[in-house]
N, C-alpha and C. Protein backbone atom coordinates (compact mmCIF):
# COMPACT_ATOMS: atom_id res chain seq x y z
N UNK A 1 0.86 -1.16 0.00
CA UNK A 1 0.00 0.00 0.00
C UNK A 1 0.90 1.23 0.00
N UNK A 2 0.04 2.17 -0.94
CA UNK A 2 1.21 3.05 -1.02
C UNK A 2 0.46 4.60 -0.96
N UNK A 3 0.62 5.49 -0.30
CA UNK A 3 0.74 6.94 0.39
C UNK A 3 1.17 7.74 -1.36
N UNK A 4 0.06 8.56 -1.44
CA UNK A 4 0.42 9.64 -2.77
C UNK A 4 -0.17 11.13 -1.90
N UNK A 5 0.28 11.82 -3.37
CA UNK A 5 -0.31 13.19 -3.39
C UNK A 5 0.53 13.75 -1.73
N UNK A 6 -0.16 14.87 -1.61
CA UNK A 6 0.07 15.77 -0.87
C UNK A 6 0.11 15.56 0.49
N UNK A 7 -0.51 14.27 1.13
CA UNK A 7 0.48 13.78 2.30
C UNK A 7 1.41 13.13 2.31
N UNK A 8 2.07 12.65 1.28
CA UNK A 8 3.51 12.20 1.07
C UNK A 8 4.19 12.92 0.36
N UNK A 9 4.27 14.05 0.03
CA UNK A 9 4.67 14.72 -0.43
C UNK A 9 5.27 15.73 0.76
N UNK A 10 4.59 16.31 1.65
CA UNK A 10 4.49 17.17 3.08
C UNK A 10 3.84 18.08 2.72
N UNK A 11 2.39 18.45 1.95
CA UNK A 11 1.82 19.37 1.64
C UNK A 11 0.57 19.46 1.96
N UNK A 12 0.00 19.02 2.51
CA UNK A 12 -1.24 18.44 3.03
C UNK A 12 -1.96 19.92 3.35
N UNK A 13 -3.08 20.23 3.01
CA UNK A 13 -3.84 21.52 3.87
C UNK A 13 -5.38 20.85 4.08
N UNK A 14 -5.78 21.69 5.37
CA UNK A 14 -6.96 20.83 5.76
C UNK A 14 -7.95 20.57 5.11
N UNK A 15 -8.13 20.90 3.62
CA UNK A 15 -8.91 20.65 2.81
C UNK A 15 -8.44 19.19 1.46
N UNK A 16 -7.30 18.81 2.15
CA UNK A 16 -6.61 17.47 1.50
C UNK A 16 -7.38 16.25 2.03
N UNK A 17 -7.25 15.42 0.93
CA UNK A 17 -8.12 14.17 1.16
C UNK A 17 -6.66 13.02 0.98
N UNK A 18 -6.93 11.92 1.61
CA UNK A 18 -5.73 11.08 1.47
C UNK A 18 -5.84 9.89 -0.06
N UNK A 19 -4.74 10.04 -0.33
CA UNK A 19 -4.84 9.19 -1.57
C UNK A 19 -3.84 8.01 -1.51
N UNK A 20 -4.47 6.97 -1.83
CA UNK A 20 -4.07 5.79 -1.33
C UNK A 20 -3.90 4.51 -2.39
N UNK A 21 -2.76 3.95 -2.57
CA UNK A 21 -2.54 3.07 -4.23
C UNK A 21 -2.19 1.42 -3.48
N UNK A 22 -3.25 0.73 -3.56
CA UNK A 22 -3.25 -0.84 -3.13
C UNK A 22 -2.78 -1.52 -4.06
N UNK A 23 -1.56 -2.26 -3.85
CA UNK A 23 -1.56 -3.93 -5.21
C UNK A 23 -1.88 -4.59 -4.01
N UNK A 24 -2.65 -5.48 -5.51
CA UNK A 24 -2.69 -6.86 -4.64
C UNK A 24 -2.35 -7.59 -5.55
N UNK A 25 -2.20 -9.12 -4.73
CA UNK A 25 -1.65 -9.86 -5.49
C UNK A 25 -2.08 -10.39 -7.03
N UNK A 26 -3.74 -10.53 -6.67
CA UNK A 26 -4.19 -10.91 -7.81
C UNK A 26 -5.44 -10.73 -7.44
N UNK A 27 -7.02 -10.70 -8.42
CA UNK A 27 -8.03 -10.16 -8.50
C UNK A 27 -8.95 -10.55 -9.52
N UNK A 28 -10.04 -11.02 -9.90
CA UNK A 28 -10.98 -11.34 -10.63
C UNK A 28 -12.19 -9.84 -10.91
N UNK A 29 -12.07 -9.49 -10.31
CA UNK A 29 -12.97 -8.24 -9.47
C UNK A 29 -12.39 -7.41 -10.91
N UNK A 30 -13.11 -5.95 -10.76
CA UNK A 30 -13.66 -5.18 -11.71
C UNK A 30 -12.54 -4.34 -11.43
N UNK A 31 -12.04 -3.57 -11.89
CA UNK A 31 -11.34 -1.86 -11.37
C UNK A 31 -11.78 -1.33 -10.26
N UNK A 32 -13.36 -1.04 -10.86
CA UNK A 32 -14.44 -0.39 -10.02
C UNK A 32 -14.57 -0.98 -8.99
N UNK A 33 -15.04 -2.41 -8.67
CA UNK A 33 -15.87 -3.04 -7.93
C UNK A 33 -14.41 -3.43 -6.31
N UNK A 34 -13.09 -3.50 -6.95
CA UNK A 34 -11.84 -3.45 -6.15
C UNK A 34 -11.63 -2.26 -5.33
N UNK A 35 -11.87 -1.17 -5.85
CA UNK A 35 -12.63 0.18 -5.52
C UNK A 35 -12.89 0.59 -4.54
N UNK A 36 -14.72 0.05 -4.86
CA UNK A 36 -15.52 0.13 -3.64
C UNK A 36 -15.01 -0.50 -2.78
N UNK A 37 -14.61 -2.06 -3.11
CA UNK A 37 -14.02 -3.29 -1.95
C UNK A 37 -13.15 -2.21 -0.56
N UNK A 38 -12.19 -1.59 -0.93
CA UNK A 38 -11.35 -0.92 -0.46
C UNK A 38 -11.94 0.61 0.10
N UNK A 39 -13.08 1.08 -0.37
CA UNK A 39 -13.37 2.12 0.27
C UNK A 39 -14.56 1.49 1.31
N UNK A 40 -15.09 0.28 1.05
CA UNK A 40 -15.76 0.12 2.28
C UNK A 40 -15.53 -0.69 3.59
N UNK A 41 -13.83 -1.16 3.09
CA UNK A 41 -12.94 -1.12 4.43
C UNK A 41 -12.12 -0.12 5.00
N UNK A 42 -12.01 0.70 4.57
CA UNK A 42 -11.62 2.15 5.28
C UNK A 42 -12.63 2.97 5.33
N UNK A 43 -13.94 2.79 5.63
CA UNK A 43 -14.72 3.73 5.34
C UNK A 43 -14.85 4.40 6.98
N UNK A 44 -14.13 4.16 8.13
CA UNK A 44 -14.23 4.79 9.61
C UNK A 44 -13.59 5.54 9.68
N UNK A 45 -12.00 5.56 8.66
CA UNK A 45 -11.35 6.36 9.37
C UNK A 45 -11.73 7.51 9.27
N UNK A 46 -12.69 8.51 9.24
CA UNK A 46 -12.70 10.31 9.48
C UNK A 46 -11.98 11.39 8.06
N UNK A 47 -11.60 10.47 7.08
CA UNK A 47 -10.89 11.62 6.48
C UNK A 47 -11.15 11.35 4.68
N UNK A 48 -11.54 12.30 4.32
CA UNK A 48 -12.02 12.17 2.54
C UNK A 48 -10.78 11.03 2.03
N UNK A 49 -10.75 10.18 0.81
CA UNK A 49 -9.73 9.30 0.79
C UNK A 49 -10.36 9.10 -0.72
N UNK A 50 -8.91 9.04 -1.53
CA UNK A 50 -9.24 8.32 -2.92
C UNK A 50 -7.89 7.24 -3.41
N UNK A 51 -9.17 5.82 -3.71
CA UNK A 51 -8.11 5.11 -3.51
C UNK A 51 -8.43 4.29 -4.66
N UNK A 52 -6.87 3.81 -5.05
CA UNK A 52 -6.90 3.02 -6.46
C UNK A 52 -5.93 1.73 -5.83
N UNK A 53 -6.66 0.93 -6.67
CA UNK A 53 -6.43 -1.00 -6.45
C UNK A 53 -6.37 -1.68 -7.67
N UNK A 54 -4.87 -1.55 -7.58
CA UNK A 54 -4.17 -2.85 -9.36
C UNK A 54 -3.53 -3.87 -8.38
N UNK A 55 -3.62 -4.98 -9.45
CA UNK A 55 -3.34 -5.93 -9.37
C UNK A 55 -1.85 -6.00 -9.57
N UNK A 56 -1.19 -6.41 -8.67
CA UNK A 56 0.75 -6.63 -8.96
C UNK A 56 1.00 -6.77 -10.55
N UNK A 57 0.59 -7.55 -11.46
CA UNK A 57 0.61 -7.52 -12.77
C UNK A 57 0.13 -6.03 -13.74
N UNK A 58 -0.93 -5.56 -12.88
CA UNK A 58 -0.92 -4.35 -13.58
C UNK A 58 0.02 -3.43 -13.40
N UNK A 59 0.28 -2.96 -12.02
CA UNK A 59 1.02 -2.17 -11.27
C UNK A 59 2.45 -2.44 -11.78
N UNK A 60 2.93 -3.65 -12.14
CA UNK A 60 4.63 -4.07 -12.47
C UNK A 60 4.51 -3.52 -13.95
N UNK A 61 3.62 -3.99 -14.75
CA UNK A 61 3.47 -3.35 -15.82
C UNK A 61 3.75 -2.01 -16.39
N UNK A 62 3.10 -0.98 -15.48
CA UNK A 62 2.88 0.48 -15.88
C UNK A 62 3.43 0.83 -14.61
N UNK A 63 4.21 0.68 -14.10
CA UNK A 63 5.33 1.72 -13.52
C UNK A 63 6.61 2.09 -14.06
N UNK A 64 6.74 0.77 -14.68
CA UNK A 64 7.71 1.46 -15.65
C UNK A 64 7.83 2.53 -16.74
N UNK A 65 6.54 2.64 -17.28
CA UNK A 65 5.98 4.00 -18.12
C UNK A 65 5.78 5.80 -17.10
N UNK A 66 7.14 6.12 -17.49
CA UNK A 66 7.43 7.39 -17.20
C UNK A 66 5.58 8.18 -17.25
N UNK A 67 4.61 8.32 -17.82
CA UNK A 67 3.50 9.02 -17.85
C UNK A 67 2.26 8.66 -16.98
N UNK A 68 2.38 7.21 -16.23
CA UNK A 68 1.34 7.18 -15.53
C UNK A 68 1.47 7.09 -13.68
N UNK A 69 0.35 7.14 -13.49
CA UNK A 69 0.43 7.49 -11.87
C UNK A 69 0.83 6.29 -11.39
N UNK A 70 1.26 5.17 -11.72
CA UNK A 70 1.94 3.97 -11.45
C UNK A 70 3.53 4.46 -11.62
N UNK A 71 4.04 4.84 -12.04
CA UNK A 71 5.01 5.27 -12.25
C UNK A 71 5.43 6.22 -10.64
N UNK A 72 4.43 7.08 -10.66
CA UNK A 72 4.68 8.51 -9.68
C UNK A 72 4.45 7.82 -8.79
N UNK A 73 3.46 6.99 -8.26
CA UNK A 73 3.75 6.32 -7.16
C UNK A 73 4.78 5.34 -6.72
N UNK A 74 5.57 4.63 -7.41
CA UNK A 74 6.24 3.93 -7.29
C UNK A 74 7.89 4.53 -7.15
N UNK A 75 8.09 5.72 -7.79
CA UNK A 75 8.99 6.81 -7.68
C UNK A 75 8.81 7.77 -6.49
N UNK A 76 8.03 8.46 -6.61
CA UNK A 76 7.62 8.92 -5.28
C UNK A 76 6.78 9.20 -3.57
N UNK A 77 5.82 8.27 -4.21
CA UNK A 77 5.29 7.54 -3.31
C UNK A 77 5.88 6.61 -1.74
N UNK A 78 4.89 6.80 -0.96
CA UNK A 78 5.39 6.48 0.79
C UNK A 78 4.92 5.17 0.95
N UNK A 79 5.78 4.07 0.77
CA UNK A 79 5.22 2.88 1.01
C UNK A 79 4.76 2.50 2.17
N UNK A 80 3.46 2.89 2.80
CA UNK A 80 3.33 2.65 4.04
C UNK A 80 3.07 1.35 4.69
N UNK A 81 2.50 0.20 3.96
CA UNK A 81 2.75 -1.29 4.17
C UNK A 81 3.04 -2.17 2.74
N UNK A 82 3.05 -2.98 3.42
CA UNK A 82 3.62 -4.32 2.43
C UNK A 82 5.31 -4.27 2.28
């Protein structure tokens, strides 16, 4: 799991929402439907949150492409577990 945008960055203002980039290992599930999965297990903690969920195969894929947010997260991004 991996920490983007403007709280890993140190820019955060109280109108920041946390943005949050899950692999998992593997997935049958939709884009979308991985999504929701993930916003309706964090849905207590108190704070706006947008969160995206690829699959290790996607994620290994397109981080290597300098233009996508797989990339920026994996470059600059706060690996906060796994």
């Amino acid at each position: 799991m991996w920490l983007f945008g403007s709280h890993a960055w140190g820019t955060p203002d109280e109108g920041s929402d946390l943005h949050l980039f899950v692999v998992v290992p593997e997935s049958s599930e939709s884009p979308v439907e991985r999504m929701r999965r993930a916003h309706r297990c964090l849905r207590g903690l108190g704070i706006a949150k947008d969160i995206l969920v690829k699959t290790r195969e996607e994620f290994d894929c397109l981080r290597a492409l300098p233009s996508t947010l797989d990339h920026l997260v994996f470059h600059r991004g706060r690996r906060i577990y796994g």
